[in-house]
C-alpha atoms as a PDB file:
ATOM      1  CA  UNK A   1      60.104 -49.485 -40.734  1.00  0.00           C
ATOM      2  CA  UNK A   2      59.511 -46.096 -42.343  1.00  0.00           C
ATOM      3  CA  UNK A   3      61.386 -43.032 -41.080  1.00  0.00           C
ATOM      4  CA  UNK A   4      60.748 -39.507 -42.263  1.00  0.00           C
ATOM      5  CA  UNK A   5      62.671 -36.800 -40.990  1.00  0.00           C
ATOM      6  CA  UNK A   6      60.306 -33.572 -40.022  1.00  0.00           C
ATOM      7  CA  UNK A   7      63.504 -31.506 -38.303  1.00  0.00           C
ATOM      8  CA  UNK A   8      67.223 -32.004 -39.340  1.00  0.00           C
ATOM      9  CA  UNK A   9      68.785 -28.697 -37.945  1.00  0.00           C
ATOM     10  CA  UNK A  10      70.929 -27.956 -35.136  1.00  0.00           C
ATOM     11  CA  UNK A  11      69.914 -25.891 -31.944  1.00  0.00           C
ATOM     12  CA  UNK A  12      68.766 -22.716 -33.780  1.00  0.00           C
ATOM     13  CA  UNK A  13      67.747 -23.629 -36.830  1.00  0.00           C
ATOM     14  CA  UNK A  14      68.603 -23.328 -40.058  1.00  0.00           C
ATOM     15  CA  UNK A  15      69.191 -19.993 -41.523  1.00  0.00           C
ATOM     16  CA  UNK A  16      69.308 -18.618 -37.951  1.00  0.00           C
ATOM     17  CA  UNK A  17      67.311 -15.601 -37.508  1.00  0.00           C
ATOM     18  CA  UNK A  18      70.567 -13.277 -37.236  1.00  0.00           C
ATOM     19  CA  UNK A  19      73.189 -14.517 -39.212  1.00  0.00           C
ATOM     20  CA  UNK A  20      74.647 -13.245 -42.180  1.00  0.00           C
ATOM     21  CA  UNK A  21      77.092 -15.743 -42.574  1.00  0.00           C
ATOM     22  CA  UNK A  22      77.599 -17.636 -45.855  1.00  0.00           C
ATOM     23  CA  UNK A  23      75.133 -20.573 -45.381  1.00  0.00           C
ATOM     24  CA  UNK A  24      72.550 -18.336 -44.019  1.00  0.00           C
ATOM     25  CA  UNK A  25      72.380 -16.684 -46.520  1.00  0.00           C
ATOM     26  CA  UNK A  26      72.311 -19.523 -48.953  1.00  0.00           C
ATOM     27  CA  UNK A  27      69.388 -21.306 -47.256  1.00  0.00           C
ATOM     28  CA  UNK A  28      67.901 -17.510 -47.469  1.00  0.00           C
ATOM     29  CA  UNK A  29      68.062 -17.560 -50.937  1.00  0.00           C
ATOM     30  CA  UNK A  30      67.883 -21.158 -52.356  1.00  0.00           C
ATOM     31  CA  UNK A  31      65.438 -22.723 -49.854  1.00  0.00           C
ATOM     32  CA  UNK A  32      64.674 -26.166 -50.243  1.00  0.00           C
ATOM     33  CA  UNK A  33      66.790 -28.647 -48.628  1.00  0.00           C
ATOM     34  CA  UNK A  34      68.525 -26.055 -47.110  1.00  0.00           C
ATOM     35  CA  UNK A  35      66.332 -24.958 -44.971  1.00  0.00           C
ATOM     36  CA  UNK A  36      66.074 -26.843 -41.459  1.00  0.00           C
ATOM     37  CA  UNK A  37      63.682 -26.861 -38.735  1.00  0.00           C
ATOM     38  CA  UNK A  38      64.726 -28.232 -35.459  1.00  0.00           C
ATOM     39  CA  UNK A  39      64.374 -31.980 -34.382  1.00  0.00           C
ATOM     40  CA  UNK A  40      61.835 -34.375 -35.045  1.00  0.00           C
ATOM     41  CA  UNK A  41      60.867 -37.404 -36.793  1.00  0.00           C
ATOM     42  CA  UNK A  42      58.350 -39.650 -36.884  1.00  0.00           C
ATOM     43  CA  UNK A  43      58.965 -43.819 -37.232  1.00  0.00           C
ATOM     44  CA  UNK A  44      55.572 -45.633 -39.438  1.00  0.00           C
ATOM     45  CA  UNK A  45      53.605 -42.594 -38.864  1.00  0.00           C
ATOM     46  CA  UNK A  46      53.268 -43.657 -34.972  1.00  0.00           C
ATOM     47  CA  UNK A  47      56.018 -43.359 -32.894  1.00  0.00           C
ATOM     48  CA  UNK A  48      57.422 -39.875 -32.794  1.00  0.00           C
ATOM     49  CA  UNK A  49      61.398 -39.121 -31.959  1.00  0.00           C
ATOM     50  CA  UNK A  50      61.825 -35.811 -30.247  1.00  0.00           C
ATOM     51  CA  UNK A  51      58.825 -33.175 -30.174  1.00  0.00           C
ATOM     52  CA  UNK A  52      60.735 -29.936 -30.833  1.00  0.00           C
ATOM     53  CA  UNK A  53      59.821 -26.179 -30.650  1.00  0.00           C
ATOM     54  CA  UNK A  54      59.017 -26.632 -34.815  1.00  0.00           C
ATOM     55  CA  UNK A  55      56.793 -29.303 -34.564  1.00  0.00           C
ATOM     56  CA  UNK A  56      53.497 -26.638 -35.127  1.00  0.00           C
ATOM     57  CA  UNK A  57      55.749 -26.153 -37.838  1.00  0.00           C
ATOM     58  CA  UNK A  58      55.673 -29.756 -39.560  1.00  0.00           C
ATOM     59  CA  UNK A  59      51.893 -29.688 -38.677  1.00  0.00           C
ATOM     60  CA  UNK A  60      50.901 -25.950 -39.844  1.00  0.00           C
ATOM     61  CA  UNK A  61      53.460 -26.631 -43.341  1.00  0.00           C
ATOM     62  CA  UNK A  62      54.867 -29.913 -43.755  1.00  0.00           C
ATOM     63  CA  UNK A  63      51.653 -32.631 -43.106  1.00  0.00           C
ATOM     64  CA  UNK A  64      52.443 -33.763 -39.752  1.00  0.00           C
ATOM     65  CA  UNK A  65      49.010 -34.706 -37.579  1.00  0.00           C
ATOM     66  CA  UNK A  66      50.216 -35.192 -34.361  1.00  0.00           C
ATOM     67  CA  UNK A  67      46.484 -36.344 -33.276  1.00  0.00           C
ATOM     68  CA  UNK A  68      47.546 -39.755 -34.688  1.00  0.00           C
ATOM     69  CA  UNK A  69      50.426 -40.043 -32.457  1.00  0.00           C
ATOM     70  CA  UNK A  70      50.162 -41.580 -28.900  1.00  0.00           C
ATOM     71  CA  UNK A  71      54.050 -42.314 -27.919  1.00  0.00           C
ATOM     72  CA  UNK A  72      56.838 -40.071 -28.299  1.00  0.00           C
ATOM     73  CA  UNK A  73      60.744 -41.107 -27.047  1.00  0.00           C
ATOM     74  CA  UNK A  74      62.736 -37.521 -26.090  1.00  0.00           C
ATOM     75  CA  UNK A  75      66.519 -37.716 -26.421  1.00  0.00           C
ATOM     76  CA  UNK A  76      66.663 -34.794 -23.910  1.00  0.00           C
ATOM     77  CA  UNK A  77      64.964 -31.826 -22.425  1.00  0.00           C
ATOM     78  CA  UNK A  78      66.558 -28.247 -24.572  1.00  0.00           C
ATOM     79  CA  UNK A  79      64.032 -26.458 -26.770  1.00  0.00           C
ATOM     80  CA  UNK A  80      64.877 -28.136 -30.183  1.00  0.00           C
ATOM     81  CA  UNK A  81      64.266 -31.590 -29.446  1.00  0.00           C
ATOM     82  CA  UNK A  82      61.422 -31.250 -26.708  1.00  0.00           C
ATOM     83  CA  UNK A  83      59.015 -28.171 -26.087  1.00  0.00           C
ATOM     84  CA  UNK A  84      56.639 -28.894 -23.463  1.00  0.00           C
ATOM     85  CA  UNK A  85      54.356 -26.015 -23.896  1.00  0.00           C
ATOM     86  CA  UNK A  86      52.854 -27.687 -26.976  1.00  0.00           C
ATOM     87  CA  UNK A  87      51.692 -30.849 -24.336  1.00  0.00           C
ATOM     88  CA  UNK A  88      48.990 -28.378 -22.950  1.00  0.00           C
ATOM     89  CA  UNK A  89      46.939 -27.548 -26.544  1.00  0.00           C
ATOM     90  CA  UNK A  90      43.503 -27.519 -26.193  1.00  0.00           C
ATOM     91  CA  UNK A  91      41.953 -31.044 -27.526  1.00  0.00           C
ATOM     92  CA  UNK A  92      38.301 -30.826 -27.454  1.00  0.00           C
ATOM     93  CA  UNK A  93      37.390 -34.556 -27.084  1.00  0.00           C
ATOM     94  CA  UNK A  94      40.414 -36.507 -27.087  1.00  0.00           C
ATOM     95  CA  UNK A  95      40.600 -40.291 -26.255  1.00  0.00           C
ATOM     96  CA  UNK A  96      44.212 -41.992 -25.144  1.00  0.00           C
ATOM     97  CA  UNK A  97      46.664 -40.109 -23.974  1.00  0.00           C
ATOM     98  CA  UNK A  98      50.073 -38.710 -25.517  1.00  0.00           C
ATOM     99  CA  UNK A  99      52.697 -40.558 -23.612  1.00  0.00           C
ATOM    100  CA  UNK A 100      56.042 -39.424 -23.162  1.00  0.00           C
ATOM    101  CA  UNK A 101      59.110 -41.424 -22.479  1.00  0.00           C
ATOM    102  CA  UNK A 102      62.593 -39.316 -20.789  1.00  0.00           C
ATOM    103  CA  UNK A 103      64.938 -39.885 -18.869  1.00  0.00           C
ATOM    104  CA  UNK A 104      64.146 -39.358 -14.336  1.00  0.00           C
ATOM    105  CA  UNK A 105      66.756 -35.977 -14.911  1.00  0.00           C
ATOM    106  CA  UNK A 106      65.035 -34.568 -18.235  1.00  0.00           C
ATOM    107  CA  UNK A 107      61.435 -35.362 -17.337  1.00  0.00           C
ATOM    108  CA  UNK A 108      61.458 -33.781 -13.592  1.00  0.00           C
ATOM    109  CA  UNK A 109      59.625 -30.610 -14.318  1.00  0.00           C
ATOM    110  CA  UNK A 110      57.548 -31.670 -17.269  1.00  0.00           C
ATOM    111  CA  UNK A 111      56.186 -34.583 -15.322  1.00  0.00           C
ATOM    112  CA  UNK A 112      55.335 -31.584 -11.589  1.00  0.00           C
ATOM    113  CA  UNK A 113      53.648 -29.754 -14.601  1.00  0.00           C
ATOM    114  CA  UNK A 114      51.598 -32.993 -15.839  1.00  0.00           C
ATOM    115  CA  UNK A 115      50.835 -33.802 -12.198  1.00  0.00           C
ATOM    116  CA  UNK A 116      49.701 -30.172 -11.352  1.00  0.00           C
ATOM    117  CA  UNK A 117      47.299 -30.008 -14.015  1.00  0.00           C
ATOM    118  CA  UNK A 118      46.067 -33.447 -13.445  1.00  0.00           C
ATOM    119  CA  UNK A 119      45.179 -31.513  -9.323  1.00  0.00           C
ATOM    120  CA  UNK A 120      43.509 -28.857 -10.914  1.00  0.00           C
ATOM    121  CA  UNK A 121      41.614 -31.066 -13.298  1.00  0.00           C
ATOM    122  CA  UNK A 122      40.481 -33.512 -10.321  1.00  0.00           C
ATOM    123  CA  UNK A 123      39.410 -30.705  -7.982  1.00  0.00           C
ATOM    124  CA  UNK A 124      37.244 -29.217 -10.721  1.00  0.00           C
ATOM    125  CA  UNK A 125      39.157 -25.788 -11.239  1.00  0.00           C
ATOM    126  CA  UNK A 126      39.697 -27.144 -14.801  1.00  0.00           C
ATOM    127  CA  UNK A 127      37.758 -28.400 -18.079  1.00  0.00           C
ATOM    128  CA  UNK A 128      39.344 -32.302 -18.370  1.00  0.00           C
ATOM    129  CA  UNK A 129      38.849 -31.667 -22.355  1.00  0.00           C
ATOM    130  CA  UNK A 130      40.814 -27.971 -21.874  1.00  0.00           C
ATOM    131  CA  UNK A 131      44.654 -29.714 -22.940  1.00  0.00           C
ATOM    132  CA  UNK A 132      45.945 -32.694 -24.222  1.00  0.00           C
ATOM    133  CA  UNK A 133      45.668 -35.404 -22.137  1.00  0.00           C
ATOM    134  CA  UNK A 134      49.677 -36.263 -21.200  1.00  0.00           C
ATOM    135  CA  UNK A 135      51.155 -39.535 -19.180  1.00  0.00           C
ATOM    136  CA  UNK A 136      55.087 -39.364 -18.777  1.00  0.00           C
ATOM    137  CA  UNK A 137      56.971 -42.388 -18.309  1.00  0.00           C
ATOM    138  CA  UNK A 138      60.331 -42.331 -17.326  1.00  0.00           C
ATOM    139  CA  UNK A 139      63.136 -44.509 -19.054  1.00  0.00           C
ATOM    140  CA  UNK A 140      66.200 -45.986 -17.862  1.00  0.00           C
ATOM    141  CA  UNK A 141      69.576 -46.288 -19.545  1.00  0.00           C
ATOM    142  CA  UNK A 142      70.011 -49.645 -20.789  1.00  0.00           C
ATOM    143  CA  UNK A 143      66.492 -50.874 -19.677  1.00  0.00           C
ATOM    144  CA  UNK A 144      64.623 -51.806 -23.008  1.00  0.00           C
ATOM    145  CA  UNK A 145      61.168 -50.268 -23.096  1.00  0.00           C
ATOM    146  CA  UNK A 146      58.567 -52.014 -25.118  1.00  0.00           C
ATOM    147  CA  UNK A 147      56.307 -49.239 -27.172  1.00  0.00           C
ATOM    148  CA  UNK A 148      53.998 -51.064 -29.868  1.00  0.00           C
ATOM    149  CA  UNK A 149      55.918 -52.961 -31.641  1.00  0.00           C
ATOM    150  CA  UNK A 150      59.141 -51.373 -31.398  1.00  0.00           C
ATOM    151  CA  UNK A 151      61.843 -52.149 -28.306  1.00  0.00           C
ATOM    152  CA  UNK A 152      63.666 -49.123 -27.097  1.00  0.00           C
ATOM    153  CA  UNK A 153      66.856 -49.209 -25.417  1.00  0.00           C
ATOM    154  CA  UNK A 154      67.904 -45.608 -24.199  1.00  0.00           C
ATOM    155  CA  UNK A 155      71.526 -45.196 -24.087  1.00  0.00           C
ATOM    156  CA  UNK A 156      73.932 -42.544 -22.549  1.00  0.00           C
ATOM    157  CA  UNK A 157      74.909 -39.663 -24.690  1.00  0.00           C
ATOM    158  CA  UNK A 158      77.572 -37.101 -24.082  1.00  0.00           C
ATOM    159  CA  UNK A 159      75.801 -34.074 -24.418  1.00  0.00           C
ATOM    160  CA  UNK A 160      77.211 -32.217 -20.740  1.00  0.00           C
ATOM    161  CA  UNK A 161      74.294 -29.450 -20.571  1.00  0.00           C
ATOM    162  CA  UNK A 162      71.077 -31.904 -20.364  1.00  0.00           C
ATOM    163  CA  UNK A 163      70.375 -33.672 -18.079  1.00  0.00           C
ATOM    164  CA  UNK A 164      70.679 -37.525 -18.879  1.00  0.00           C
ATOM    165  CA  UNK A 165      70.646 -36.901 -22.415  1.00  0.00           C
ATOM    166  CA  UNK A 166      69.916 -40.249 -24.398  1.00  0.00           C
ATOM    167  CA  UNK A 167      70.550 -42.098 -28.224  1.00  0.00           C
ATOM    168  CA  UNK A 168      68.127 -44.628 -28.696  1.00  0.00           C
ATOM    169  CA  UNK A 169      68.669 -47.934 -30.090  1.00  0.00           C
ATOM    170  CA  UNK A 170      65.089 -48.806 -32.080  1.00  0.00           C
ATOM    171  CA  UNK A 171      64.181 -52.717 -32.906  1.00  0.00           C
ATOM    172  CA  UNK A 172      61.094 -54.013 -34.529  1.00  0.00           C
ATOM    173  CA  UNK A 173      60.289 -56.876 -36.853  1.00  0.00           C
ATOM    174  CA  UNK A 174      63.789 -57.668 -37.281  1.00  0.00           C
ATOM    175  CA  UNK A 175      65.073 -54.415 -38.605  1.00  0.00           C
ATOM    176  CA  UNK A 176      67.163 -52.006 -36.351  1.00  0.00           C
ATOM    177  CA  UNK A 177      67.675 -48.336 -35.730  1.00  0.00           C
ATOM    178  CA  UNK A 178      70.889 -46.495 -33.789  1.00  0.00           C
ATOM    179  CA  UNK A 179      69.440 -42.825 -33.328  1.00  0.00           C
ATOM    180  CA  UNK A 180      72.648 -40.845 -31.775  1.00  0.00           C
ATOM    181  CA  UNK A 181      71.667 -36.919 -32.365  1.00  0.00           C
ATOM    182  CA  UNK A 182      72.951 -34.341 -29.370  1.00  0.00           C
ATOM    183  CA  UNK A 183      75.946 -36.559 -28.759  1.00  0.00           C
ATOM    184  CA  UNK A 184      79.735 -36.695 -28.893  1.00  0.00           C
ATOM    185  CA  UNK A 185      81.629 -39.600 -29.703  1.00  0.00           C
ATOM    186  CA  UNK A 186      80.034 -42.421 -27.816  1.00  0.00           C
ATOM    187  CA  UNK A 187      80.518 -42.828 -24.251  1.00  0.00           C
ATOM    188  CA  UNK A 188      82.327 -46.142 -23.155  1.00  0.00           C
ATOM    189  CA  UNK A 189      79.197 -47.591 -21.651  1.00  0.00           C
ATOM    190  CA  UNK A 190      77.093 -47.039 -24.575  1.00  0.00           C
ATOM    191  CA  UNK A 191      79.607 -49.066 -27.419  1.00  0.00           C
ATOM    192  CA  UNK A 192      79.967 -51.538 -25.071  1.00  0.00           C
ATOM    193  CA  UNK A 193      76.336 -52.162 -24.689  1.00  0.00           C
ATOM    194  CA  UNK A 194      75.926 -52.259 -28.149  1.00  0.00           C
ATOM    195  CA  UNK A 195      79.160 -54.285 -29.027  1.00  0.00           C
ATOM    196  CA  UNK A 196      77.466 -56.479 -26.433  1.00  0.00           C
ATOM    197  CA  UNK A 197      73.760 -56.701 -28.307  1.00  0.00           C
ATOM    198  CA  UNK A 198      75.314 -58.513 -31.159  1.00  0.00           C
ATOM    199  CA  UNK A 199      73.030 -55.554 -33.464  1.00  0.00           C
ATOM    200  CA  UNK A 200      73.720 -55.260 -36.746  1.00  0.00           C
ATOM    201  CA  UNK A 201      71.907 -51.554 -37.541  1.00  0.00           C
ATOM    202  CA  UNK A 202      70.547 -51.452 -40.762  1.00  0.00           C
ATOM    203  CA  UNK A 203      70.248 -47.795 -39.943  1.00  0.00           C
ATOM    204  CA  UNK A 204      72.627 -44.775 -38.172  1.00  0.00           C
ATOM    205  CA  UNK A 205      71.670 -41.317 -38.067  1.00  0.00           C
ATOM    206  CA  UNK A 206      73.832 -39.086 -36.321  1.00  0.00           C
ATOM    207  CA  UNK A 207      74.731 -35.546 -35.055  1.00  0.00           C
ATOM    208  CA  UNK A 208      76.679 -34.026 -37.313  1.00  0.00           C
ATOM    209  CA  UNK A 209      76.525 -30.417 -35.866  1.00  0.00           C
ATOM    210  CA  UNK A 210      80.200 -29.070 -36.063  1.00  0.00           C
ATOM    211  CA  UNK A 211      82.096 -28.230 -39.393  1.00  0.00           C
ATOM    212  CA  UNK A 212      84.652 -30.786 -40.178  1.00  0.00           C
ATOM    213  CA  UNK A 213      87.744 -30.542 -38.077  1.00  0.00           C
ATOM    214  CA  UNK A 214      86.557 -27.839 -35.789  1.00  0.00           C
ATOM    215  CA  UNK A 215      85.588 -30.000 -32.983  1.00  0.00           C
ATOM    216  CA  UNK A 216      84.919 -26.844 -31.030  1.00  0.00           C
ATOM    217  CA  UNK A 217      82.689 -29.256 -28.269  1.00  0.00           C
ATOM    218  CA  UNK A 218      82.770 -32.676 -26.751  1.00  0.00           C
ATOM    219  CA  UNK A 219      78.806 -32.625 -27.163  1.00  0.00           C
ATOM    220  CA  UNK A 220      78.483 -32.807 -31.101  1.00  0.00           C
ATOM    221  CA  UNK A 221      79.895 -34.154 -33.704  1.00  0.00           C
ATOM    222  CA  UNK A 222      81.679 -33.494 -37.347  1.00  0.00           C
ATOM    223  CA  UNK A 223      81.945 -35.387 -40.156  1.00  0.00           C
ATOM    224  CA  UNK A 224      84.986 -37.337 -38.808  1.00  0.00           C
ATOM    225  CA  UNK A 225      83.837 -38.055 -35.392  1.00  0.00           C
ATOM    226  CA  UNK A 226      81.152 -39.748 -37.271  1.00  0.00           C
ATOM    227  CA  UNK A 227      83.536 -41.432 -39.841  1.00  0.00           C
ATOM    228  CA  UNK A 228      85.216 -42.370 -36.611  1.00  0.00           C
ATOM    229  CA  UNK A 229      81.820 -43.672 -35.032  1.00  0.00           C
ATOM    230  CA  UNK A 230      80.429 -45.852 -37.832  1.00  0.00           C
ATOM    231  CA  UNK A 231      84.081 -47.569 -38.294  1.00  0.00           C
ATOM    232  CA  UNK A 232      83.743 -48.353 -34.671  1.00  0.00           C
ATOM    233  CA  UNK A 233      80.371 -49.809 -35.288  1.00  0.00           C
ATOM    234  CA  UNK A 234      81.919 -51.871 -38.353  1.00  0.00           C
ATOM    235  CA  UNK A 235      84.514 -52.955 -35.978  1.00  0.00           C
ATOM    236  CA  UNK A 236      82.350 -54.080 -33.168  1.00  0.00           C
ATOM    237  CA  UNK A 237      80.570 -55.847 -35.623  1.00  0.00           C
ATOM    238  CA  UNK A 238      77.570 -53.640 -35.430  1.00  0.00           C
ATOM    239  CA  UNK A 239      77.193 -52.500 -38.650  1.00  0.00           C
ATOM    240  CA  UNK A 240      78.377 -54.234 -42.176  1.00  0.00           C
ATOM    241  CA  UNK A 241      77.785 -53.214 -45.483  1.00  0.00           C
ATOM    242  CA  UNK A 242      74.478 -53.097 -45.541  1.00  0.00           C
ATOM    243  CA  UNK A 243      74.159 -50.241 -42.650  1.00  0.00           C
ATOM    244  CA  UNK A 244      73.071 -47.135 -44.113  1.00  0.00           C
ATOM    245  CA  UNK A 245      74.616 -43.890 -42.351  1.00  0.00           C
ATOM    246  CA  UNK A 246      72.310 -40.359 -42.334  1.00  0.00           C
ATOM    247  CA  UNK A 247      73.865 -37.329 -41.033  1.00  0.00           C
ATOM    248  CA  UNK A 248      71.874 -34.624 -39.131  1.00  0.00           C
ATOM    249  CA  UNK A 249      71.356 -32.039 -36.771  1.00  0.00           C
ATOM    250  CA  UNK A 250      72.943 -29.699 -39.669  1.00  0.00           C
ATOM    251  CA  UNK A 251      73.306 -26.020 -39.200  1.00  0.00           C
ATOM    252  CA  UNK A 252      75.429 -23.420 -40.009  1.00  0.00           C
ATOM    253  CA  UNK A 253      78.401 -24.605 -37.741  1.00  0.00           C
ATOM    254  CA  UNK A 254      79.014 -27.398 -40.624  1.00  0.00           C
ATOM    255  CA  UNK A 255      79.907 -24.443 -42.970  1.00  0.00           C
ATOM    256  CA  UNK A 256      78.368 -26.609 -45.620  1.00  0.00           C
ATOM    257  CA  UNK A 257      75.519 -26.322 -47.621  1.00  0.00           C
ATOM    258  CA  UNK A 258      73.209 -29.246 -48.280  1.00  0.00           C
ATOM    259  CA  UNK A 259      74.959 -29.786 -51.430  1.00  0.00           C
ATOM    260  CA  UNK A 260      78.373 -29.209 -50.507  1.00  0.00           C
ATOM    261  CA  UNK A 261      77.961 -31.422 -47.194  1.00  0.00           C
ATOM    262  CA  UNK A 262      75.927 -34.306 -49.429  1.00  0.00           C
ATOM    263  CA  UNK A 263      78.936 -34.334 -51.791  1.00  0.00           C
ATOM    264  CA  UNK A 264      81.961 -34.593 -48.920  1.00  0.00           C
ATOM    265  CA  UNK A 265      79.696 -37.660 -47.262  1.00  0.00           C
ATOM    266  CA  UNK A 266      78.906 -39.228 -50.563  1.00  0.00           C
ATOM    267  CA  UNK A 267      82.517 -39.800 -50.694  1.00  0.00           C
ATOM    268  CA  UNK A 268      82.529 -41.741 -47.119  1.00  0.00           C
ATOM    269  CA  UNK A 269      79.586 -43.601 -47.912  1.00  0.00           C
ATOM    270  CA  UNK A 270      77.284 -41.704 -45.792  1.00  0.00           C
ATOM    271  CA  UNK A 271      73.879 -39.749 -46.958  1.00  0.00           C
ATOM    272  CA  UNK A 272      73.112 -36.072 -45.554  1.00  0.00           C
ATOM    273  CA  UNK A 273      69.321 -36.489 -44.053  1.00  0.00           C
ATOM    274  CA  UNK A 274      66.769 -33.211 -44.720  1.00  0.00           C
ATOM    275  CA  UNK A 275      63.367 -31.863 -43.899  1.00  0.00           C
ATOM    276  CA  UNK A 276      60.895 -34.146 -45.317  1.00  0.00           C
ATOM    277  CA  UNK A 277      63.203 -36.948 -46.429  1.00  0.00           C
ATOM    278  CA  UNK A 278      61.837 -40.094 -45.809  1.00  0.00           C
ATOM    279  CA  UNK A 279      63.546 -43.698 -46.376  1.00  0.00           C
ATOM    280  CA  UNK A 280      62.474 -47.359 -45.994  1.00  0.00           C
ATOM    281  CA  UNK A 281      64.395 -49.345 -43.048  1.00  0.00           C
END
């Protein structure tokens, strides 16, 4: 599997448009890797994770061509991993459909919207070739999903102000994925599913939202929640020494630059993901 990360930033980006603070200002004046759009990346060019307010963004600026896409998996409904308006872009000609996989809670009033226009599209009020043509399925926890080639397990995160927020666990062709952005430390449920699986993950990426020690929510992480997580993994046998651990969902909360935050999780083992970084699973 190939992964490349479009959107590595927290909730408001990365520098946010009013701050002042130290890191702003650094991503304001060195650019590069420390500057963050909000959540999304995209697995073998095919299979999209998250579809966030930025992703005109990754296509207007950073390649992305969503027109090749036909299945996107949302981790939960809040602007910077899924922004609905973009499902109703005017697609002259368009063949399958985008399909969408949430959670029942997340997915309630994107899928009335989808249903509405689908009404106005039957009864003639509406050109069928006027907006992308959208099908939203609705995932389970713990219920594998089969999407191509890839099985999807959706797991429970704790992230209290979505509604059934989920981390996905990713399989295909023998190589495994445990995506856990917008979560705290795992929920009970979750590490005993995956103690359960018998998965080794060749690949973690993980929130790492809040600067180290200030654990200032239950609904993101720091660096040693996620120290905390991927010995847990190691314990449970679900990850060895092999596993490969990406940080992300970075802004300026981690009082870090990309530099400074790369260093302090080079010494853990870990890798700091960015915009545009792509790595072979």
């Amino acid at each position: 599997m190939k992964l490349k990360y479009y959107g590595t930033g927290g909730g408001y980006g990365l520098p946010e448009v009013f701050c002042n603070c130290r890191i702003c200002r650094h991503a304001r004046e060195n650019g590069g890797k420390d500057i963050r759009t909000r959540s999304m990346a995209l697995l073998d060019g095919r299979l999209a994770i998250d579809l966030s307010v930025d992703t005109f963004h990754h296509c207007a600026f950073a390649g992305l061509d969503m027109t090749k896409v036909r299945h996107v998996i949302v981790t939960h409904n809040h602007h910077d991993h899924f922004f609905t308006t973009d499902l109703f872009s005017r697609v002259k000609g368009m063949g399958d459909p985008v399909n969408f996989y949430i959670s029942e809670g997340a997915g309630a009033a994107v899928r009335a919207t989808v249903e509405k226009h689908k009404a106005d599209f039957a009864s003639g009020k509406r050109d069928p070739e006027a907006w992308t043509r959208a099908e939203v399925h609705t995932i389970e926890y713990f219920k594998p999903v089969e999407i191509l080639d890839y099985i999807i397990t959706p797991l429970p995160a704790l992230h209290k102000s979505a509604p059934d927020p989920m981390i996905f666990v990713i399989e295909s062709e023998g190589k495994s994925i445990l995506w856990a952005h917008d979560t705290g430390k795992f929920l009970p449920d979750t590490v005993e599913w995956i103690k359960n699986s018998g998965i080794i993950f060749d690949f973690v990426s993980m929130d790492c939202t809040l600067r180290r020690g200030a654990q200032i929510t239950q609904s993101h992480m720091d660096l040693d929640w996620c120290i905390e997580m991927a010995d847990l993994l190691r314990s449970n046998g679900n990850a060895d020494d092999n596993t490969k651990f990406a940080l992300s969902h970075i802004g300026h909360l981690v009082d870090r630059t990309h530099d400074e935050l790369t260093e302090e999780a080079a010494e853990v083992g870990m890798i700091v993901a960015y915009d545009g970084m792509e790595i072979e699973i």
